[in-house]
PDB file of N, CA and C in Angstrom:
ATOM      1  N   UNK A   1     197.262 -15.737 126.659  1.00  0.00           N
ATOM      2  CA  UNK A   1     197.215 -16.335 125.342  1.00  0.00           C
ATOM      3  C   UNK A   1     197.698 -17.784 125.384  1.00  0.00           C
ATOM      4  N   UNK A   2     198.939 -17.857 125.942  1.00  0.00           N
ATOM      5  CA  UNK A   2     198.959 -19.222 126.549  1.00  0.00           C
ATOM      6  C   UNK A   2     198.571 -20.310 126.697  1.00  0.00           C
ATOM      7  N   UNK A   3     197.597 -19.985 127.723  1.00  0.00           N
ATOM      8  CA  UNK A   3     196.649 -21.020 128.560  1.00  0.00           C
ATOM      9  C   UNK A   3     195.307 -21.095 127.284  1.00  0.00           C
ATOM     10  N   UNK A   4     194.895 -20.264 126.585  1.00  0.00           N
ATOM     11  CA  UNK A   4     194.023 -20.275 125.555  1.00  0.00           C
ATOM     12  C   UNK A   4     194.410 -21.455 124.262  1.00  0.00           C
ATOM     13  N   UNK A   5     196.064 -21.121 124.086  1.00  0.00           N
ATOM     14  CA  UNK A   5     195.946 -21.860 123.187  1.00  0.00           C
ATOM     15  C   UNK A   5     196.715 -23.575 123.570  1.00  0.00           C
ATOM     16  N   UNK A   6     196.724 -23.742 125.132  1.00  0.00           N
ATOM     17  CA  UNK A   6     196.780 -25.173 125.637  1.00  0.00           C
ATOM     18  C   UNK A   6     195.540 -25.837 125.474  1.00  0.00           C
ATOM     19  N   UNK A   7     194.721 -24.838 125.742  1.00  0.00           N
ATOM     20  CA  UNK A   7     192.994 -25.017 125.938  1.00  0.00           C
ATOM     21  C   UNK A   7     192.606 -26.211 124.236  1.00  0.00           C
ATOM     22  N   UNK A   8     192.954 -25.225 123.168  1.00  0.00           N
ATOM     23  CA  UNK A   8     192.706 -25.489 122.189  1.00  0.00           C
ATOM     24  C   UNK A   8     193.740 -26.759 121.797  1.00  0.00           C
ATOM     25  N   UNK A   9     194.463 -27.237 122.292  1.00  0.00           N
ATOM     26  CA  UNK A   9     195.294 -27.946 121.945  1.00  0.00           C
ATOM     27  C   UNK A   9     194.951 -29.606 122.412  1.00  0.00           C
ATOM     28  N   UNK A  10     194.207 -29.322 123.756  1.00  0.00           N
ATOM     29  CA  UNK A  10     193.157 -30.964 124.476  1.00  0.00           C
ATOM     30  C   UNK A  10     194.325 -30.599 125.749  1.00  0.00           C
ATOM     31  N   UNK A  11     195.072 -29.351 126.033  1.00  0.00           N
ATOM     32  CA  UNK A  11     195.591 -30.195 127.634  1.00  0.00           C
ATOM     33  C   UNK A  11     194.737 -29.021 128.421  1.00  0.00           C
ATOM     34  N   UNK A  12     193.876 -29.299 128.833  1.00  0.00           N
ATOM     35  CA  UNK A  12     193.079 -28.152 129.943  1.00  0.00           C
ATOM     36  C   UNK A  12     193.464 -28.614 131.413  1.00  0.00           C
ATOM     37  N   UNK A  13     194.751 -28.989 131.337  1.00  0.00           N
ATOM     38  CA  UNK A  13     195.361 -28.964 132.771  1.00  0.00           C
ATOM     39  C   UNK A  13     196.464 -28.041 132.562  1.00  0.00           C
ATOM     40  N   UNK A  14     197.038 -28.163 132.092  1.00  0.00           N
ATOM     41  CA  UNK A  14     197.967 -27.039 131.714  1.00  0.00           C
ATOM     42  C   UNK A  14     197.027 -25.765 131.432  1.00  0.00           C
ATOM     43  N   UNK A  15     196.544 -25.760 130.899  1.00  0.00           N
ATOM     44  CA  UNK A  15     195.527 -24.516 130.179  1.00  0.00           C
ATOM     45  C   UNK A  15     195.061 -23.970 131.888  1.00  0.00           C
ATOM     46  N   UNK A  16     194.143 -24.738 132.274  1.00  0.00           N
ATOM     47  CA  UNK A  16     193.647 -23.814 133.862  1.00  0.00           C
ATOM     48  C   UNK A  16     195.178 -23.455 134.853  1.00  0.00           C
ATOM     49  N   UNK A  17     195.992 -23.936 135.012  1.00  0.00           N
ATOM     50  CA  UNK A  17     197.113 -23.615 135.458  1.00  0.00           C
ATOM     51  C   UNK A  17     197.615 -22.303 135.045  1.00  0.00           C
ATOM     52  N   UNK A  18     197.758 -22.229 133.950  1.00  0.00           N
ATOM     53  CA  UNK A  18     198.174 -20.545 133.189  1.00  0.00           C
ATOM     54  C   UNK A  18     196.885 -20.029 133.627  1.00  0.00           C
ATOM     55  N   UNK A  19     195.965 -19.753 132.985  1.00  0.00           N
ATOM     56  CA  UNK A  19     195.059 -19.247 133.165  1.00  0.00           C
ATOM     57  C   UNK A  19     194.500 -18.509 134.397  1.00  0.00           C
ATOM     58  N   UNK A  20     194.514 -19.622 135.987  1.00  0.00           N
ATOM     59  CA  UNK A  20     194.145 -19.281 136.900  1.00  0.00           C
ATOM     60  C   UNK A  20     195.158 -18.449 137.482  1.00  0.00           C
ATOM     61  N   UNK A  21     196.775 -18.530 137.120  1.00  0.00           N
ATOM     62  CA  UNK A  21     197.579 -17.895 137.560  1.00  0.00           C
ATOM     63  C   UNK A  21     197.305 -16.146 137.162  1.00  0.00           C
ATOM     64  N   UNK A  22     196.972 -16.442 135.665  1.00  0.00           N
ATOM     65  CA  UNK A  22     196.641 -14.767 135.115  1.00  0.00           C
ATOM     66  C   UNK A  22     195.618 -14.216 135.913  1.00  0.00           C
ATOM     67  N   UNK A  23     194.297 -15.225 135.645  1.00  0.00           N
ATOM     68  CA  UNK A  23     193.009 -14.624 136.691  1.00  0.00           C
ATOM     69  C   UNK A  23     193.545 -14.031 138.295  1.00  0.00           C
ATOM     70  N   UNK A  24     194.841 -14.597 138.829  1.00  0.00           N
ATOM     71  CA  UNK A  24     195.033 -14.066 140.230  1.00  0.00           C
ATOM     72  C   UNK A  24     195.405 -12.462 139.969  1.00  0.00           C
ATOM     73  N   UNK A  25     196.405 -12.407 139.057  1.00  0.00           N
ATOM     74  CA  UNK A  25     197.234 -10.681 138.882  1.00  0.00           C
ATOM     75  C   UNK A  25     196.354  -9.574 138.451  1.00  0.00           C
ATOM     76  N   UNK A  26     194.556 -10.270 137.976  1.00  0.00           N
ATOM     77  CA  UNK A  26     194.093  -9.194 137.532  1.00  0.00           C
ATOM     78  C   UNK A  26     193.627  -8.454 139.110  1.00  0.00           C
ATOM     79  N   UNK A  27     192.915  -7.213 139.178  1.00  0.00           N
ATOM     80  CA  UNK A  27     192.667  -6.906 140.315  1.00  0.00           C
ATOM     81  C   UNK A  27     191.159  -6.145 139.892  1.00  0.00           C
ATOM     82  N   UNK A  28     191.145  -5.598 138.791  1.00  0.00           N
ATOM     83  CA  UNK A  28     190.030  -5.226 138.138  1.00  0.00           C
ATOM     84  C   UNK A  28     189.361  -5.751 136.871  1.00  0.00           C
ATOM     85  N   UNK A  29     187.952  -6.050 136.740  1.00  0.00           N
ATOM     86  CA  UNK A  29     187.729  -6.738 136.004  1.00  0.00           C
ATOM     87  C   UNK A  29     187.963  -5.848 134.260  1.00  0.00           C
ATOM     88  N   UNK A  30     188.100  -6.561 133.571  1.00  0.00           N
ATOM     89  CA  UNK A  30     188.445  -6.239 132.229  1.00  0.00           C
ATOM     90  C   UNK A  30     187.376  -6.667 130.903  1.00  0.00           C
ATOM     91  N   UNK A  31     187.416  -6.372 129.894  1.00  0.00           N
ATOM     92  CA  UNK A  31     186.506  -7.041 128.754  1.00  0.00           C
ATOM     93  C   UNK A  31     187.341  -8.302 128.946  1.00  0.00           C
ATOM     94  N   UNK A  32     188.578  -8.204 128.597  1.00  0.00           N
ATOM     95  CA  UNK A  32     189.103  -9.797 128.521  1.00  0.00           C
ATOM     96  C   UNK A  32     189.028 -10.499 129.404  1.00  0.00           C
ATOM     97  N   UNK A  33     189.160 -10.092 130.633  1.00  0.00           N
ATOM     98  CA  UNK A  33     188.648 -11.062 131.620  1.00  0.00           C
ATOM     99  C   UNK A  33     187.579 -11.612 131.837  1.00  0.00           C
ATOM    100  N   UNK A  34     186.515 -11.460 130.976  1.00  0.00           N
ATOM    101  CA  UNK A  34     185.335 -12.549 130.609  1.00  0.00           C
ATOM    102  C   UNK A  34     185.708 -13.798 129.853  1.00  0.00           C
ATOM    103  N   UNK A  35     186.588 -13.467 128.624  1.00  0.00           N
ATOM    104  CA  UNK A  35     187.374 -14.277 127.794  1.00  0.00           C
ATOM    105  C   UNK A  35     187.874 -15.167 128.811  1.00  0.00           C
ATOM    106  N   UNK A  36     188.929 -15.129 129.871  1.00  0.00           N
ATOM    107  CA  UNK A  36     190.156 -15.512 130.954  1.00  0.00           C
ATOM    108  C   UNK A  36     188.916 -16.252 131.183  1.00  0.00           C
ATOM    109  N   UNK A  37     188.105 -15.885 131.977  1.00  0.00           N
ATOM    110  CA  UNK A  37     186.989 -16.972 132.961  1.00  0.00           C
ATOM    111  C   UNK A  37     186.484 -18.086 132.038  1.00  0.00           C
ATOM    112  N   UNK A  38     185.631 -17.474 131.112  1.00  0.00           N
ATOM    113  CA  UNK A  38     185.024 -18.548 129.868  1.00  0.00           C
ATOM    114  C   UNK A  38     185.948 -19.442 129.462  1.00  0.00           C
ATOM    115  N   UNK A  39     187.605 -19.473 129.319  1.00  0.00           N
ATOM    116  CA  UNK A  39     188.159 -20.660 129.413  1.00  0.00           C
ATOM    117  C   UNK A  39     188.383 -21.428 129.868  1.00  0.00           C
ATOM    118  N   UNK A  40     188.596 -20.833 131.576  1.00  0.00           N
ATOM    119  CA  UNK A  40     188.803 -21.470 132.939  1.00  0.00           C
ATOM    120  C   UNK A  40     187.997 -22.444 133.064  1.00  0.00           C
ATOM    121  N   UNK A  41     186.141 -22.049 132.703  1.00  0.00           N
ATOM    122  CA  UNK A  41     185.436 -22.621 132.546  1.00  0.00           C
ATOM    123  C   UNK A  41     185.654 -24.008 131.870  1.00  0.00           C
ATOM    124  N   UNK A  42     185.873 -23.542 130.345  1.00  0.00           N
ATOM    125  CA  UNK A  42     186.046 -25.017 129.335  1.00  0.00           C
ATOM    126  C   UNK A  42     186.844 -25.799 130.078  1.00  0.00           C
ATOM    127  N   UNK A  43     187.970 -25.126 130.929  1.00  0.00           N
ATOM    128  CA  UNK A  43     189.491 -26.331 130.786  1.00  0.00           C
ATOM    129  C   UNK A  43     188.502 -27.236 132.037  1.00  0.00           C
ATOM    130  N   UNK A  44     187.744 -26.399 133.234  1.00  0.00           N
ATOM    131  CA  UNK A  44     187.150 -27.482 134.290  1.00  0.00           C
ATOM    132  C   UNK A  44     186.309 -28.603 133.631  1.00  0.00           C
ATOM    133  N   UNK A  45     185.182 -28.157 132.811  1.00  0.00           N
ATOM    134  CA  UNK A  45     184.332 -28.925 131.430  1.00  0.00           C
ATOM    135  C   UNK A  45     185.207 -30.067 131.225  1.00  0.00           C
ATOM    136  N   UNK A  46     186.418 -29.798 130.422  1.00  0.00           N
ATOM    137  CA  UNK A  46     187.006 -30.756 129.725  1.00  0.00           C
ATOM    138  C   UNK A  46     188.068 -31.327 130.675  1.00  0.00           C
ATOM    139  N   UNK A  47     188.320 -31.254 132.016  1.00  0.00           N
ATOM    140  CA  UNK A  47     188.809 -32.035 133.104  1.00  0.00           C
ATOM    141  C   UNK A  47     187.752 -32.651 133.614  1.00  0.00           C
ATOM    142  N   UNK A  48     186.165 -32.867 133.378  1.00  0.00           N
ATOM    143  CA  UNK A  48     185.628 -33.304 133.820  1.00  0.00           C
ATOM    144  C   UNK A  48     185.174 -32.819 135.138  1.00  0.00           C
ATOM    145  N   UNK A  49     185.182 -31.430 135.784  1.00  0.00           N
ATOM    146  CA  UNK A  49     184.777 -31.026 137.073  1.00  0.00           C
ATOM    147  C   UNK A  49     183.844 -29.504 137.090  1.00  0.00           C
ATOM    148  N   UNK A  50     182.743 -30.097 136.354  1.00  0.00           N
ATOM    149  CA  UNK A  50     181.571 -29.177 136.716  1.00  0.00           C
ATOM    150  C   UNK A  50     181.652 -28.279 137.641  1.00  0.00           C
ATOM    151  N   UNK A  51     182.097 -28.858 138.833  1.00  0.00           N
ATOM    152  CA  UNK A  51     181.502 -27.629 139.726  1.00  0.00           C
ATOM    153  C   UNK A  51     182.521 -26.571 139.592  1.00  0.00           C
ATOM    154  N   UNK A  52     183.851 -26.493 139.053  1.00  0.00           N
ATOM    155  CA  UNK A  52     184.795 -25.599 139.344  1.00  0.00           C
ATOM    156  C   UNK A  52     184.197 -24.730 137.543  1.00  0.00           C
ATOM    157  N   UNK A  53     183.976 -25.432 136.681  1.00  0.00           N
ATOM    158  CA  UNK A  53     183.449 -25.237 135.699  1.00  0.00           C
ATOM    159  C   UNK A  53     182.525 -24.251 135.945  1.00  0.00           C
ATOM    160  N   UNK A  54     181.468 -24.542 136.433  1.00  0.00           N
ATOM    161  CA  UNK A  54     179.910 -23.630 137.045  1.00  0.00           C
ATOM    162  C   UNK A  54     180.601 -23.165 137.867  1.00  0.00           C
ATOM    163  N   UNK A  55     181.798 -22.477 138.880  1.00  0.00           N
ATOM    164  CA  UNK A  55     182.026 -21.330 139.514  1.00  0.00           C
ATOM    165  C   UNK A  55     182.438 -20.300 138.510  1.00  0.00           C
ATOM    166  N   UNK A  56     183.758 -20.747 137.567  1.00  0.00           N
ATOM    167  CA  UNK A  56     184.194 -19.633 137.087  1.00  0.00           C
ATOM    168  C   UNK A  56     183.350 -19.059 135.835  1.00  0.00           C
ATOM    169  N   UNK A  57     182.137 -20.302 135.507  1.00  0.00           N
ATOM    170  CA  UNK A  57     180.808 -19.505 134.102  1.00  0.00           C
ATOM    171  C   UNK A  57     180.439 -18.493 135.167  1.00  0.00           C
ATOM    172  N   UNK A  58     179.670 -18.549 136.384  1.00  0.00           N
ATOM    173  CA  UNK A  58     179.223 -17.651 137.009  1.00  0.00           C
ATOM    174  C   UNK A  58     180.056 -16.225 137.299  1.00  0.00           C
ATOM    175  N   UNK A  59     181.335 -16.551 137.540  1.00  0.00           N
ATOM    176  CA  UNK A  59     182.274 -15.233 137.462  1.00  0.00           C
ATOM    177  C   UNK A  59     182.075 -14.338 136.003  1.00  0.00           C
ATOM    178  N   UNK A  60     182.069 -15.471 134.992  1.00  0.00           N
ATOM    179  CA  UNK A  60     182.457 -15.059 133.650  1.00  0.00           C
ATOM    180  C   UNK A  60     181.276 -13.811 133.268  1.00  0.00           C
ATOM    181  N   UNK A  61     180.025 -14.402 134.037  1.00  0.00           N
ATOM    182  CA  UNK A  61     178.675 -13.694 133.383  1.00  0.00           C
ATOM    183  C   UNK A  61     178.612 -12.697 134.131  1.00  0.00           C
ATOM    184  N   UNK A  62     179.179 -12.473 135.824  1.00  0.00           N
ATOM    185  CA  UNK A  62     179.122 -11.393 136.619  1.00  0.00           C
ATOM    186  C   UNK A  62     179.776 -10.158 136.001  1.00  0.00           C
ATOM    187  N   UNK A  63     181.025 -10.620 134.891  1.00  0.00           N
ATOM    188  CA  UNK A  63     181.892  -9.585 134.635  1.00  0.00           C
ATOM    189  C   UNK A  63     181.332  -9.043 133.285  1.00  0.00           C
ATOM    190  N   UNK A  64     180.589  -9.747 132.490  1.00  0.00           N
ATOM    191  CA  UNK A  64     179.897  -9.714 131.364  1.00  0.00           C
ATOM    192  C   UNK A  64     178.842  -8.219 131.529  1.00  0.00           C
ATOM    193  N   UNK A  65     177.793  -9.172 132.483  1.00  0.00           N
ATOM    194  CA  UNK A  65     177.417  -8.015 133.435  1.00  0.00           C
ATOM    195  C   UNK A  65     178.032  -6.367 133.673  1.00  0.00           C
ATOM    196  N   UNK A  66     178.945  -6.201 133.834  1.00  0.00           N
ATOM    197  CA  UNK A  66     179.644  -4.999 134.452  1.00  0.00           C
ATOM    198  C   UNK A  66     180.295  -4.963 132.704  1.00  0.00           C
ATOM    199  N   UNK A  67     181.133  -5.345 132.544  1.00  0.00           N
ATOM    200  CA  UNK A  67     181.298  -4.466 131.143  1.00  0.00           C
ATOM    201  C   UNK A  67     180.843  -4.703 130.112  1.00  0.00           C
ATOM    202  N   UNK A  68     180.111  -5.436 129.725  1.00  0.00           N
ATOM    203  CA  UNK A  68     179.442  -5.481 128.415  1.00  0.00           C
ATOM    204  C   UNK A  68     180.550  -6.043 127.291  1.00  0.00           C
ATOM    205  N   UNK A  69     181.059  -7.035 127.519  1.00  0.00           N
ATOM    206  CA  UNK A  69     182.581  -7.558 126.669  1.00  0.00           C
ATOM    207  C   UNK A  69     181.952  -8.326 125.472  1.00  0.00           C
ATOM    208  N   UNK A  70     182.125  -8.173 124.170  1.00  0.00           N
ATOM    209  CA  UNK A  70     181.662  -9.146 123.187  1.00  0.00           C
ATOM    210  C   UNK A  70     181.979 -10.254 122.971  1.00  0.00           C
ATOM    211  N   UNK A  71     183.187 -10.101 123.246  1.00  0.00           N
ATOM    212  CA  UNK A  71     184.149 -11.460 122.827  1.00  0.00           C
ATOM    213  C   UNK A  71     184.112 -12.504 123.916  1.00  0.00           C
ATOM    214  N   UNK A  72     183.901 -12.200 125.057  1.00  0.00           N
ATOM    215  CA  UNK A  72     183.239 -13.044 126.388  1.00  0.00           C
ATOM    216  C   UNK A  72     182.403 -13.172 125.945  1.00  0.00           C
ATOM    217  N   UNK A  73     180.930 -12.627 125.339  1.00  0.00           N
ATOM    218  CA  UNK A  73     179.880 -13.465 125.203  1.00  0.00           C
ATOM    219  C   UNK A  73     179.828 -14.699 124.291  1.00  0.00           C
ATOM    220  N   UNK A  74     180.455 -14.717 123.357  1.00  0.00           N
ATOM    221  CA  UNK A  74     180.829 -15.765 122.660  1.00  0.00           C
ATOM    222  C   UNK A  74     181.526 -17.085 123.706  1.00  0.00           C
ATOM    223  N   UNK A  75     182.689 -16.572 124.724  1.00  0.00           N
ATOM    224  CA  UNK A  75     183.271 -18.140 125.407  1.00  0.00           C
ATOM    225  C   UNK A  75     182.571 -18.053 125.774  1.00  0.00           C
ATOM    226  N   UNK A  76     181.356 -17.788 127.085  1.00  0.00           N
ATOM    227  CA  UNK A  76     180.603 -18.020 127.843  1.00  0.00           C
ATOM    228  C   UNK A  76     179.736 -18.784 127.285  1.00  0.00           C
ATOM    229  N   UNK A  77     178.740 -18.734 125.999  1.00  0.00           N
ATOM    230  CA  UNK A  77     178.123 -19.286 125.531  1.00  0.00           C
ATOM    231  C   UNK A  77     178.281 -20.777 124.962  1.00  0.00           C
ATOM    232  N   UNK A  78     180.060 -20.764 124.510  1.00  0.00           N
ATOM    233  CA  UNK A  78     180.307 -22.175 124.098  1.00  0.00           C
ATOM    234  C   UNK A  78     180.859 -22.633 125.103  1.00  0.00           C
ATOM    235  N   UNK A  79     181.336 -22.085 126.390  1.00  0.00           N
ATOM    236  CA  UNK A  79     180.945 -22.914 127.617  1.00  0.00           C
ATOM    237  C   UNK A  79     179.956 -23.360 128.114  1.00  0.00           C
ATOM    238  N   UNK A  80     178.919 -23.186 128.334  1.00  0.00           N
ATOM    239  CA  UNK A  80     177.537 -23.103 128.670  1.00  0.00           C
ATOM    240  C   UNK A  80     176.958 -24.503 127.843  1.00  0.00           C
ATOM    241  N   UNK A  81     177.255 -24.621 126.614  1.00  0.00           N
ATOM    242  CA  UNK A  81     176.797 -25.540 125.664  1.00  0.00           C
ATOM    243  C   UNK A  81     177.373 -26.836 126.219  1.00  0.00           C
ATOM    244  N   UNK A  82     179.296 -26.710 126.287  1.00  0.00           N
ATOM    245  CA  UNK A  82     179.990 -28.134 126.887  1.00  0.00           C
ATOM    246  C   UNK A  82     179.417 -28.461 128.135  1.00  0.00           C
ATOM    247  N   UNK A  83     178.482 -27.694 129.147  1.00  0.00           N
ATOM    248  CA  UNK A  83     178.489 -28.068 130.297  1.00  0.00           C
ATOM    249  C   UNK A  83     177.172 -29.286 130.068  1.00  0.00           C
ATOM    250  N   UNK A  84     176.411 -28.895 128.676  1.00  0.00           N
ATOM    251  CA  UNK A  84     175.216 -29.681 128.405  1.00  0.00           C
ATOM    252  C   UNK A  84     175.466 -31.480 129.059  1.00  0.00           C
ATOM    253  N   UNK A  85     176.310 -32.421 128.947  1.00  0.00           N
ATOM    254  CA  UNK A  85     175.960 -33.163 129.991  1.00  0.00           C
ATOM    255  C   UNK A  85     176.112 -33.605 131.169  1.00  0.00           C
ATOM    256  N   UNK A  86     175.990 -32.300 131.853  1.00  0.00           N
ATOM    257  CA  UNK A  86     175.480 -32.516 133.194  1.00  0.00           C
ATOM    258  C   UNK A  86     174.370 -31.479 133.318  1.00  0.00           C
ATOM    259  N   UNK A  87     173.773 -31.329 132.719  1.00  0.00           N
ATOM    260  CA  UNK A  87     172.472 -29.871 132.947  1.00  0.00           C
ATOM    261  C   UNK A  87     171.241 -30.571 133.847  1.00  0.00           C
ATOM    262  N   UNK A  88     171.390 -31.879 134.340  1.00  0.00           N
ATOM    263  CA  UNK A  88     170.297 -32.524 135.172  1.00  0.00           C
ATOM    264  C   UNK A  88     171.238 -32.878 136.918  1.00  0.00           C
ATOM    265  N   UNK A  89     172.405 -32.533 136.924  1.00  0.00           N
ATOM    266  CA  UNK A  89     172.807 -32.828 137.970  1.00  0.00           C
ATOM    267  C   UNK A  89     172.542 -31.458 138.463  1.00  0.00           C
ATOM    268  N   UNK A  90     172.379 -31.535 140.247  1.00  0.00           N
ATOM    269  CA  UNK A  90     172.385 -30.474 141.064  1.00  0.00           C
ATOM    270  C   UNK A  90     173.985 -30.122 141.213  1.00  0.00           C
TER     271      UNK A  90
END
């Protein structure tokens, strides 16, 4: 909750710091742990580093995948949107 609401606050350095620390203790994926990734996501977005950004969307949708989480489909999606300018870089 934490790292969610650093996220929301503009420090997504602090925010992926909590965050990635929680993402380590999980061991099985969870509904919320789509939520956990889809932020991880934003905080890389809004540090400016796509590619760590586009690893953890791809985690986010693998776990989406496997449990069917609602509330992940929502971050994933408004991650997906912030990544819009860079959608022409490889």
């Amino acid at each position: 909750m934490t790292g969610s609401c650093y996220l929301l606050l503009g420090l997504p350095g602090r925010a992926e710091s909590i965050l990635d620390s929680t993402r380590r203790l999980l061991t099985e994926p969870r509904k919320s742990t789509a939520v956990l990734l889809g932020h991880l996501a934003m905080a890389g977005i809004r540090r400016r580093d796509p590619d760590a950004a586009v690893a953890r969307l791809h985690e986010a949708i693998d776990v989406l995948g496997r449990t069917r989480a609602g509330g992940g489909f929502t971050v994933v999606v408004a991650a997906a949107r912030e990544l819009g300018p860079w959608r022409h870089h490889r």
